[in-house]
Protein backbone atom coordinates (compact mmCIF):
# COMPACT_ATOMS: atom_id res chain seq x y z
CA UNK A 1 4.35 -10.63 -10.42
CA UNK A 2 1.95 -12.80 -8.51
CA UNK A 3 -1.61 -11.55 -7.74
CA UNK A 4 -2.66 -10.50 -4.20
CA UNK A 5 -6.14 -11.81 -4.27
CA UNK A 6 -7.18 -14.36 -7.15
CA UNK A 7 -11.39 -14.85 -6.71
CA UNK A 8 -13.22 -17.05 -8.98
CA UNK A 9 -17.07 -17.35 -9.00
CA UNK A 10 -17.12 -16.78 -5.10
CA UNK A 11 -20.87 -16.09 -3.81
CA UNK A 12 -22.47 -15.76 -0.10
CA UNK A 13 -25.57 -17.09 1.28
CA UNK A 14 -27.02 -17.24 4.10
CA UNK A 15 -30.05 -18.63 6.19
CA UNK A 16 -32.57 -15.74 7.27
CA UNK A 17 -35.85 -17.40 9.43
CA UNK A 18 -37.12 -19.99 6.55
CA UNK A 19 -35.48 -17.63 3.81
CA UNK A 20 -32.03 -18.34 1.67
CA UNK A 21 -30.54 -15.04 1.23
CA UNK A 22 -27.87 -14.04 -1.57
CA UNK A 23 -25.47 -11.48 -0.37
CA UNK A 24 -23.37 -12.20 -3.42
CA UNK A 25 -23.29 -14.08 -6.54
CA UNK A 26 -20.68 -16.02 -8.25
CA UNK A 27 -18.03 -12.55 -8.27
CA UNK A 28 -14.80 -13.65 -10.35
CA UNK A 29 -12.02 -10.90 -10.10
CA UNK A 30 -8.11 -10.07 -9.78
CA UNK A 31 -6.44 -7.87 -7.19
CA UNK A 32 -2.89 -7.12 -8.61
CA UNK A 33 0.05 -5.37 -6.83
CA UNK A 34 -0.48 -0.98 -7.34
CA UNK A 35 -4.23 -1.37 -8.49
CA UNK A 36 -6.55 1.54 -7.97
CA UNK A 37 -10.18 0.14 -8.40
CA UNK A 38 -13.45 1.58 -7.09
CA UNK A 39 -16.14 -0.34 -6.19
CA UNK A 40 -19.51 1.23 -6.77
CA UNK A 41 -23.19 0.34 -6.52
CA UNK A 42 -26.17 0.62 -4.25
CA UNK A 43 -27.00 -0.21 -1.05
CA UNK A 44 -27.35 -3.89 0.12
CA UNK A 45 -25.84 -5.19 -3.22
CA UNK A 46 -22.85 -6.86 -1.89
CA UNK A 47 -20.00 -4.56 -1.77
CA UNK A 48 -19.42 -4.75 2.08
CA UNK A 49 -19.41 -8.47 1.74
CA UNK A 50 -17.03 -8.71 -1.45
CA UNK A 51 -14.43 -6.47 -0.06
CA UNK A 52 -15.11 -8.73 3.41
CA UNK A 53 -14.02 -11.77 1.15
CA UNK A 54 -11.22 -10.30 -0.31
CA UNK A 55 -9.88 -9.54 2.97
CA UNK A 56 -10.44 -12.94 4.56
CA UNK A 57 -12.64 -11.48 7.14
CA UNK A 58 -15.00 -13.93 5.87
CA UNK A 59 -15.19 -17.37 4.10
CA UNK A 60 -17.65 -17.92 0.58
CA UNK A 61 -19.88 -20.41 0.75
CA UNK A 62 -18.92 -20.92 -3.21
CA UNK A 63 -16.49 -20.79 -5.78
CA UNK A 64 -12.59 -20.29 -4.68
CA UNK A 65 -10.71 -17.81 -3.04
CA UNK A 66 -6.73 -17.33 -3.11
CA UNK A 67 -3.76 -14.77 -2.15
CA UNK A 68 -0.79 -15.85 -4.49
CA UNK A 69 1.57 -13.12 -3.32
CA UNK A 70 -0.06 -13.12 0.99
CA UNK A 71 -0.48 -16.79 1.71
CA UNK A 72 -3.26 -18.28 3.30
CA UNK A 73 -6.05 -16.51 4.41
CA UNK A 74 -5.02 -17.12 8.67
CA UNK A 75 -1.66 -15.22 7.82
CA UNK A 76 -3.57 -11.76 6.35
CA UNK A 77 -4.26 -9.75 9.40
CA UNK A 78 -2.60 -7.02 10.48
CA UNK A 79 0.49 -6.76 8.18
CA UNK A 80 -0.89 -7.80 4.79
CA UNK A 81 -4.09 -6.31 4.92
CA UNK A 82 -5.16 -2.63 6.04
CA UNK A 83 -9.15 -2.24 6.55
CA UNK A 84 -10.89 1.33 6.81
CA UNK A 85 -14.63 1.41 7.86
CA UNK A 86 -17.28 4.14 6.93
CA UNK A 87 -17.88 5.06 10.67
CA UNK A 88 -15.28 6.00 13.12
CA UNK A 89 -12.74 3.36 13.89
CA UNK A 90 -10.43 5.21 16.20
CA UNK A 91 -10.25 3.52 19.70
CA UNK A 92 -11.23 6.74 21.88
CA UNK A 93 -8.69 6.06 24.91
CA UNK A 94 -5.47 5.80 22.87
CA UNK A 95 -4.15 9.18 20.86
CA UNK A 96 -3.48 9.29 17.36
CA UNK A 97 -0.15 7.96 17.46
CA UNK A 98 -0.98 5.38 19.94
CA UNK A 99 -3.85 4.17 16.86
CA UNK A 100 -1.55 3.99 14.57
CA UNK A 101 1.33 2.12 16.05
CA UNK A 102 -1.53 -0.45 17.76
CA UNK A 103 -1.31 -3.14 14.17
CA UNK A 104 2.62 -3.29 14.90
CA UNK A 105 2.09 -3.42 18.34
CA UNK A 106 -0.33 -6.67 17.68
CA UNK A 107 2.65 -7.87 14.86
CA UNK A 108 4.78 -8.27 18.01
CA UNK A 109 7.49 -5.16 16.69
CA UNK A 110 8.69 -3.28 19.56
CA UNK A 111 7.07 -0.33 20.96
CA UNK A 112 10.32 1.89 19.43
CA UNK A 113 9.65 0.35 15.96
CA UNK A 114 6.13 0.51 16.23
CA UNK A 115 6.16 4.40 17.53
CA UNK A 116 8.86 5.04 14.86
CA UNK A 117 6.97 3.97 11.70
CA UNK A 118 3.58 5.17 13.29
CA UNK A 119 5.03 8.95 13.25
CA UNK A 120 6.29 8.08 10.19
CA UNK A 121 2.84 7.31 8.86
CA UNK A 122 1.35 10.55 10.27
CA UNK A 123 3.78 12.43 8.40
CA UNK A 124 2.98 10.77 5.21
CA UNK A 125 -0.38 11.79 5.62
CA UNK A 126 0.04 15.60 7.03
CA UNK A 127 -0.84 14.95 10.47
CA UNK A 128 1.98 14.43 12.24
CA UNK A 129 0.94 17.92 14.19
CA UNK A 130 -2.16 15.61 15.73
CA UNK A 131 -0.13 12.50 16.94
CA UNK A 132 -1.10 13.49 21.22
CA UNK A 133 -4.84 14.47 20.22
CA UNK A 134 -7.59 12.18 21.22
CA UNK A 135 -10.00 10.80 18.62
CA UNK A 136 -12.80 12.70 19.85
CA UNK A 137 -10.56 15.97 18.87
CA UNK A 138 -10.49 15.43 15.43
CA UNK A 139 -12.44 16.50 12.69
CA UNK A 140 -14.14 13.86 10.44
CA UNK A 141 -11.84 14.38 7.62
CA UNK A 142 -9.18 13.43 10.30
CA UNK A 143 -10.20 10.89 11.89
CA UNK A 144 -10.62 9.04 8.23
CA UNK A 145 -6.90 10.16 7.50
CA UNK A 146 -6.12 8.97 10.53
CA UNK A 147 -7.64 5.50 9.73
CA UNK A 148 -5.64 5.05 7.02
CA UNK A 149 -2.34 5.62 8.17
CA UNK A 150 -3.51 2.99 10.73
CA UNK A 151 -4.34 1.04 8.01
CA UNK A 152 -1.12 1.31 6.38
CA UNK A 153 1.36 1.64 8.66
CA UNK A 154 2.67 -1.87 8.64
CA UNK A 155 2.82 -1.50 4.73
CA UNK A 156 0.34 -3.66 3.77
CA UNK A 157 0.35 -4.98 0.18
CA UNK A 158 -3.30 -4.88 0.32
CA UNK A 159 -5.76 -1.70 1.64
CA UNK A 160 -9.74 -2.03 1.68
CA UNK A 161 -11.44 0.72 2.60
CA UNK A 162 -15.63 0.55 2.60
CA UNK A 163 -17.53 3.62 2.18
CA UNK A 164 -14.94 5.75 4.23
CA UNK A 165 -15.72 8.68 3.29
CA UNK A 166 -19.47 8.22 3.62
CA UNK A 167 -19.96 10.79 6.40
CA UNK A 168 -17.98 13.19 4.82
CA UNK A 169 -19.39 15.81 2.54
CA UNK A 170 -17.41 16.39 -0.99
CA UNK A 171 -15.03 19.00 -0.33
CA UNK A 172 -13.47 16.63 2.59
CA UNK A 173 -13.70 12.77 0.97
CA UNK A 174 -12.26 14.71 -2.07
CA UNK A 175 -9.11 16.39 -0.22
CA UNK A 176 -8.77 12.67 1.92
CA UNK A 177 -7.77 10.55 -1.47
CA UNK A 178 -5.57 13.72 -2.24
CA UNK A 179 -3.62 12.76 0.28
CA UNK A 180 -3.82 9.01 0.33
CA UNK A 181 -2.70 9.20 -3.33
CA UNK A 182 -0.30 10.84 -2.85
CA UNK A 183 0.99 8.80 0.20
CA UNK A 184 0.78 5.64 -1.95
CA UNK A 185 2.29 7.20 -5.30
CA UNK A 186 5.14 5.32 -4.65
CA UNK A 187 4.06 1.99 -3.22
CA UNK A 188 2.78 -0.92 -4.85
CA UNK A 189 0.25 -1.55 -2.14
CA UNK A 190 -3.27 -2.04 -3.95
CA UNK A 191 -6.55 0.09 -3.09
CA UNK A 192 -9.78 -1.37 -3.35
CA UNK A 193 -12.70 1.40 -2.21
CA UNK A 194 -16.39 1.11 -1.53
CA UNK A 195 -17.79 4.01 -2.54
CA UNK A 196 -21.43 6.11 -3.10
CA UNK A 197 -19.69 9.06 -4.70
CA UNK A 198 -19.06 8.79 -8.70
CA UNK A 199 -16.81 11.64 -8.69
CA UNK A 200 -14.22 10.29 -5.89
CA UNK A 201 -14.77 6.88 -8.46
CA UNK A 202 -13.76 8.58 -11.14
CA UNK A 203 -10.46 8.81 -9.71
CA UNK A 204 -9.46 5.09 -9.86
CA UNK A 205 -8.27 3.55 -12.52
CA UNK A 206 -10.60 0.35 -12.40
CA UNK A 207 -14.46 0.66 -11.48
CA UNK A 208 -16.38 -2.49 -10.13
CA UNK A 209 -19.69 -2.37 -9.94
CA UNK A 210 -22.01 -4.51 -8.13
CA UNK A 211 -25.57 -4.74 -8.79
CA UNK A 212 -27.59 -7.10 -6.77
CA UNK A 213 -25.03 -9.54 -5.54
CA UNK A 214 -23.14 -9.40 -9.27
CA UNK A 215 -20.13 -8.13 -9.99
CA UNK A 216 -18.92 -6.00 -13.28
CA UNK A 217 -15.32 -5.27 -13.43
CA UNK A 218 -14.47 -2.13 -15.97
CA UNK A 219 -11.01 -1.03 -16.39
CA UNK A 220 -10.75 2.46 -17.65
């Protein structure tokens, strides 16, 4: 089985004023098909821009980058890779189900595919119920579970989410990868996560940690 992402020794810098600045550091790892890794650390050490690299959102400046089982980096985005952000995503004039059918929608599937496998995706992840609320009705918890099933609704063999459930307090980020879990139990799409909180990490099966622009990989 071919890997999604293949990175080896990839590192970002960057020109700030008459400064050279390191967002990351020569980071060699594998994303496979049905992986579960967790990738922890501090603030400013890199995460944001590794998971930004795996995605194709943006291009190292060294080492190599590839997608054996995706293709090349221009044919990613939206079906083979789902993104989640830490703040609120939602687009506040569409509803819930108008969110989540919008990645078909720019995929070019018609609006009765997209709308079918949108509500489809809202029932995978319990909220079905909210698919005519606005964004600004929703809870945080919600709105996050809401960003996934946007995220995953065209079935992407890839999902990043980075620090998503950062504005949510335990209780919530804790019941949200309940019911992601669950809704990819029986995929083979991979999860990578950004994440402050060591007990939602302890949930993955793979932790990568990143400490000032390196990378650790740790498989538990």
């Amino acid at each position: 089985m071919k890997a999604l992402v293949e990175a080896q020794e990839i590192g970002v810098k960057y020109e700030s004023g008459d400064q050279t600045v390191t967002a990351l550091e020569s980071a060699t790892c594998i994303v496979n098909p049905g992986d579960r890794i967790a990738l922890v650390g501090p603030s400013g050490s890199g995460k944001s821009t590794l998971l930004q690299l795996l995605g194709g959102i943006e291009a190292p400046t060294a080492g190599q980058i590839q997608w054996p089982a995706l293709g090349k980096r221009s044919e990613l985005r939206p079906k083979k890779v789902g993104f989640v952000f830490q703040m609120p995503s939602l687009l506040a004039p569409l509803s819930v189900l108008e969110n989540v059918e919008l990645p078909l929608l720019l995929a070019h599937a018609s609006r009765e595919e997209a709308r079918s496998a949108a509500i489809q995706e809202l029932d995978r992840i319990g909220l079905k119920h909210l698919a005519n609320k606005l964004p600004e009705e929703l809870s945080g918890g919600q709105s996050q579970r809401v960003a996934f099933a946007r995220a995953m609704t065209t079935r992407p063999p890839l999902i990043l989410a980075d620090e998503p459930t950062g504005q949510l307090d335990h209780p919530t980020a804790e019941h949200l990868f309940e019911v992601l879990f669950d809704a990819l139990r029986n995929t083979q799409s991979a999860l990578v996560v950004a994440t402050h909180d060591s007990r939602i990490a302890e949930k993955f099966d793979t932790l990568w940690q990143m400490n000032k622009g390196r990378l650790e990989v740790r498989t538990s």
